[in-house]
C-alpha atoms as a PDB file:
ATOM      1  CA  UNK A   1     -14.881   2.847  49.027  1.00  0.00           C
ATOM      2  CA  UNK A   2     -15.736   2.667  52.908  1.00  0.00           C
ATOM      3  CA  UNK A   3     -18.259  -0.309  52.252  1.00  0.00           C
ATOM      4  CA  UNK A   4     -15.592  -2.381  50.345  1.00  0.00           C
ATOM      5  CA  UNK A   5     -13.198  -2.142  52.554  1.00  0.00           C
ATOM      6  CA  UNK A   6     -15.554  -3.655  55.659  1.00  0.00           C
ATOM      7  CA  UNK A   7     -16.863  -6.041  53.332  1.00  0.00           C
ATOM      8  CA  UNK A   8     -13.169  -7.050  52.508  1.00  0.00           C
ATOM      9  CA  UNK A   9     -12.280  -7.560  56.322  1.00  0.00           C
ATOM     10  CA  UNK A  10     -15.502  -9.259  57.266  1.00  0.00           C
ATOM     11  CA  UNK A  11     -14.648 -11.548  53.869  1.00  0.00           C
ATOM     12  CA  UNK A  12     -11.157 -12.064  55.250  1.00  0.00           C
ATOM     13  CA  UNK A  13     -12.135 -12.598  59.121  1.00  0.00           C
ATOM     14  CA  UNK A  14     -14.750 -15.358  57.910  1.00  0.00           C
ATOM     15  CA  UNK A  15     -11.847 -16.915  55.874  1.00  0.00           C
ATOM     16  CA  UNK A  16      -9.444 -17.142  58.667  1.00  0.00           C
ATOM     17  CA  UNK A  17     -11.658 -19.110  60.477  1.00  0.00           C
ATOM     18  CA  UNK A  18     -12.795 -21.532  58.120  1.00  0.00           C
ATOM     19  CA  UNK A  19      -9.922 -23.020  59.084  1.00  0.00           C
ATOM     20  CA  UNK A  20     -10.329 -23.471  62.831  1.00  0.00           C
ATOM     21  CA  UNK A  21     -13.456 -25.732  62.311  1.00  0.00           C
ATOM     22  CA  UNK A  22     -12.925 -29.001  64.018  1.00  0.00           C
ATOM     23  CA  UNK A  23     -14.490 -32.185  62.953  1.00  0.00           C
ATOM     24  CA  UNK A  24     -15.886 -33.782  66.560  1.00  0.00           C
ATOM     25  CA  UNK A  25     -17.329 -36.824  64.325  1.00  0.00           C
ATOM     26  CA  UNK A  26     -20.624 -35.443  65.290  1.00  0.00           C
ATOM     27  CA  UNK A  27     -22.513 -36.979  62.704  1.00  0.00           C
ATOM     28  CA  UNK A  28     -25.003 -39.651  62.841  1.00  0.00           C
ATOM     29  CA  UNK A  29     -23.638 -42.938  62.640  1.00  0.00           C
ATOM     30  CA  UNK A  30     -24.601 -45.113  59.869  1.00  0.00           C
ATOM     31  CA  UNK A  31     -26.215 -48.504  60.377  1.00  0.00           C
ATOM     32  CA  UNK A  32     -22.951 -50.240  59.911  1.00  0.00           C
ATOM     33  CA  UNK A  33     -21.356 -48.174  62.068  1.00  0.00           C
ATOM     34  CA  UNK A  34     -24.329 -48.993  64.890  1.00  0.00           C
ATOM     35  CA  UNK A  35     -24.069 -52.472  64.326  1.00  0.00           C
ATOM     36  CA  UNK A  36     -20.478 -52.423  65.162  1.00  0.00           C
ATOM     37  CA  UNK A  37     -20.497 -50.271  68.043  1.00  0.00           C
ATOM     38  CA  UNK A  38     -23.149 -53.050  69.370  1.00  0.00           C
ATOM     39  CA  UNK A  39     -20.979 -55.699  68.000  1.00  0.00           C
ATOM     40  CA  UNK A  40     -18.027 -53.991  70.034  1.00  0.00           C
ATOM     41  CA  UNK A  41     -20.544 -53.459  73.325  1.00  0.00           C
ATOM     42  CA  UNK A  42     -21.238 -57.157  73.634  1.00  0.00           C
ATOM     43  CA  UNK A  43     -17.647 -58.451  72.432  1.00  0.00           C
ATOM     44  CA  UNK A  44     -16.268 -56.530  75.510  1.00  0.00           C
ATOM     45  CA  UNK A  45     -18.811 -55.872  77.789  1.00  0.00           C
ATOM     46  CA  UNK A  46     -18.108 -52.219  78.165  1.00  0.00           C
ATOM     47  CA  UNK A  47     -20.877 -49.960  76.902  1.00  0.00           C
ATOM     48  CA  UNK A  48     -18.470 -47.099  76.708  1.00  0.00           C
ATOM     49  CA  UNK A  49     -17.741 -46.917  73.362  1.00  0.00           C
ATOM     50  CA  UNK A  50     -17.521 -44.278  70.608  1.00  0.00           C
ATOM     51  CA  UNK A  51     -17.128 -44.200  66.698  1.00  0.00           C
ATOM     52  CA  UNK A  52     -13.453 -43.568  66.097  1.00  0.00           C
ATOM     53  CA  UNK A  53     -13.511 -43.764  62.134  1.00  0.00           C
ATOM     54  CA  UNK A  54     -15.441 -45.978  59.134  1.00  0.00           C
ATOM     55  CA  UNK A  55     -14.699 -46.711  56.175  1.00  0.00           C
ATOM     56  CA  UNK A  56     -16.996 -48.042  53.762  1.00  0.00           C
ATOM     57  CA  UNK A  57     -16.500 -50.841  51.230  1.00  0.00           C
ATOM     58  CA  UNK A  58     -19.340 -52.418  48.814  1.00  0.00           C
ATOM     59  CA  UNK A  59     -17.669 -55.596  50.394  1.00  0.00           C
ATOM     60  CA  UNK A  60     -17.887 -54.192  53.938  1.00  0.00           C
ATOM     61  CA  UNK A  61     -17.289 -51.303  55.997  1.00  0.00           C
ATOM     62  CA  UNK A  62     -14.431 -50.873  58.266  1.00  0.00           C
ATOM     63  CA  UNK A  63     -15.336 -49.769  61.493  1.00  0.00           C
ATOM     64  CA  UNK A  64     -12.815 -48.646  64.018  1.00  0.00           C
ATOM     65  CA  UNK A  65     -14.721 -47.870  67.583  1.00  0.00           C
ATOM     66  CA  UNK A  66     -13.045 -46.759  71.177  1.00  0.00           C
ATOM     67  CA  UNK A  67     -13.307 -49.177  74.110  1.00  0.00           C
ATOM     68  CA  UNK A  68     -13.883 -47.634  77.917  1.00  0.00           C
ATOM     69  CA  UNK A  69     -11.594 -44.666  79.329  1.00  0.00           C
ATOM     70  CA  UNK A  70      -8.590 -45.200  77.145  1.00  0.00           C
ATOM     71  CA  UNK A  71     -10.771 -45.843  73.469  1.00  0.00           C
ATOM     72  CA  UNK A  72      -8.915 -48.588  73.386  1.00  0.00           C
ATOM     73  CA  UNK A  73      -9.168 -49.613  69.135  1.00  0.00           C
ATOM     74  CA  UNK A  74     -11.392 -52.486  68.571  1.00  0.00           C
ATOM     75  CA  UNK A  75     -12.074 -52.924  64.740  1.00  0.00           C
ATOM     76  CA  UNK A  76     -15.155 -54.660  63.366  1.00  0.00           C
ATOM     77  CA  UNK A  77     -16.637 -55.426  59.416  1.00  0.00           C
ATOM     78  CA  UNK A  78     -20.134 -54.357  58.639  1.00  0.00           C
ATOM     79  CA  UNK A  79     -22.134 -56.114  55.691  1.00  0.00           C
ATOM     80  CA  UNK A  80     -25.013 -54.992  53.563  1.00  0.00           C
ATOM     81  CA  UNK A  81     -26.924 -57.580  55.144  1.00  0.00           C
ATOM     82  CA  UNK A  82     -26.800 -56.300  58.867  1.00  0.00           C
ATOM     83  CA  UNK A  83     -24.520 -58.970  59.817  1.00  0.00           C
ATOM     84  CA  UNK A  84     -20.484 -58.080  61.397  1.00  0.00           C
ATOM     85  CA  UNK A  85     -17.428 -59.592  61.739  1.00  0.00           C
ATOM     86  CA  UNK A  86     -16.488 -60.416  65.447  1.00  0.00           C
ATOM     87  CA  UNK A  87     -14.948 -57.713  66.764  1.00  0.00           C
ATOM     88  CA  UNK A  88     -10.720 -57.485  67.204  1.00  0.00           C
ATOM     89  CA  UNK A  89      -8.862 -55.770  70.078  1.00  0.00           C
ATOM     90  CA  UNK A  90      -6.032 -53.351  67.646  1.00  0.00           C
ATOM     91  CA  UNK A  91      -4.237 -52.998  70.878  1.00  0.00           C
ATOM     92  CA  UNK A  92      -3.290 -56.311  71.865  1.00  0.00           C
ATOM     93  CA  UNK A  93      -4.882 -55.321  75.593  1.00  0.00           C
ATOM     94  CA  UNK A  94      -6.616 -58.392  76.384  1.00  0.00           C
ATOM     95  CA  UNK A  95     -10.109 -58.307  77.862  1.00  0.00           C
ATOM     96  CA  UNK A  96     -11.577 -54.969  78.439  1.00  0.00           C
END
């Protein structure tokens, strides 16, 4: 009866914190999502940038990367092919 009760709590403890995890968007970035962050780079001239979000589409994938201090949104369309869209400032900033 002992066992089953510790086995309950460490059951319940590893439960409770399940929900603490925090995605950091540490995974790799895809090769659409590289292209656009280089896309982004040269568009602004700032190589501080960072994957905010993607979003794929067989027609292309959204990608929404953070410009300099502020991660300013820039947004930028990946194809199948390699090729982007030109990167476009979100926030309306002007040049980076």
């Amino acid at each position: 009866m002992n066992g089953t009760i510790k086995i309950f709590a460490a059951v319940t403890a590893l439960s409770s914190l399940a929900g603490c995890v925090e995605d950091t968007g540490s995974s790799i970035p895809t090769e659409a999502d590289q292209a656009c962050l280089r896309a982004v780079t040269a568009e602004t001239k700032n190589p501080d940038v960072v994957l905010l979000r993607s979003s794929f589409s067989q027609s292309g994938t959204e990608v929404i990367v953070g410009v300099g201090e502020n991660r300013a949104q820039w947004q930028c369309i990946a194809y199948q092919d390699g090729s982007t869209s030109r990167p476009m400032s979100l926030t309306n900033e002007g040049s980076l």
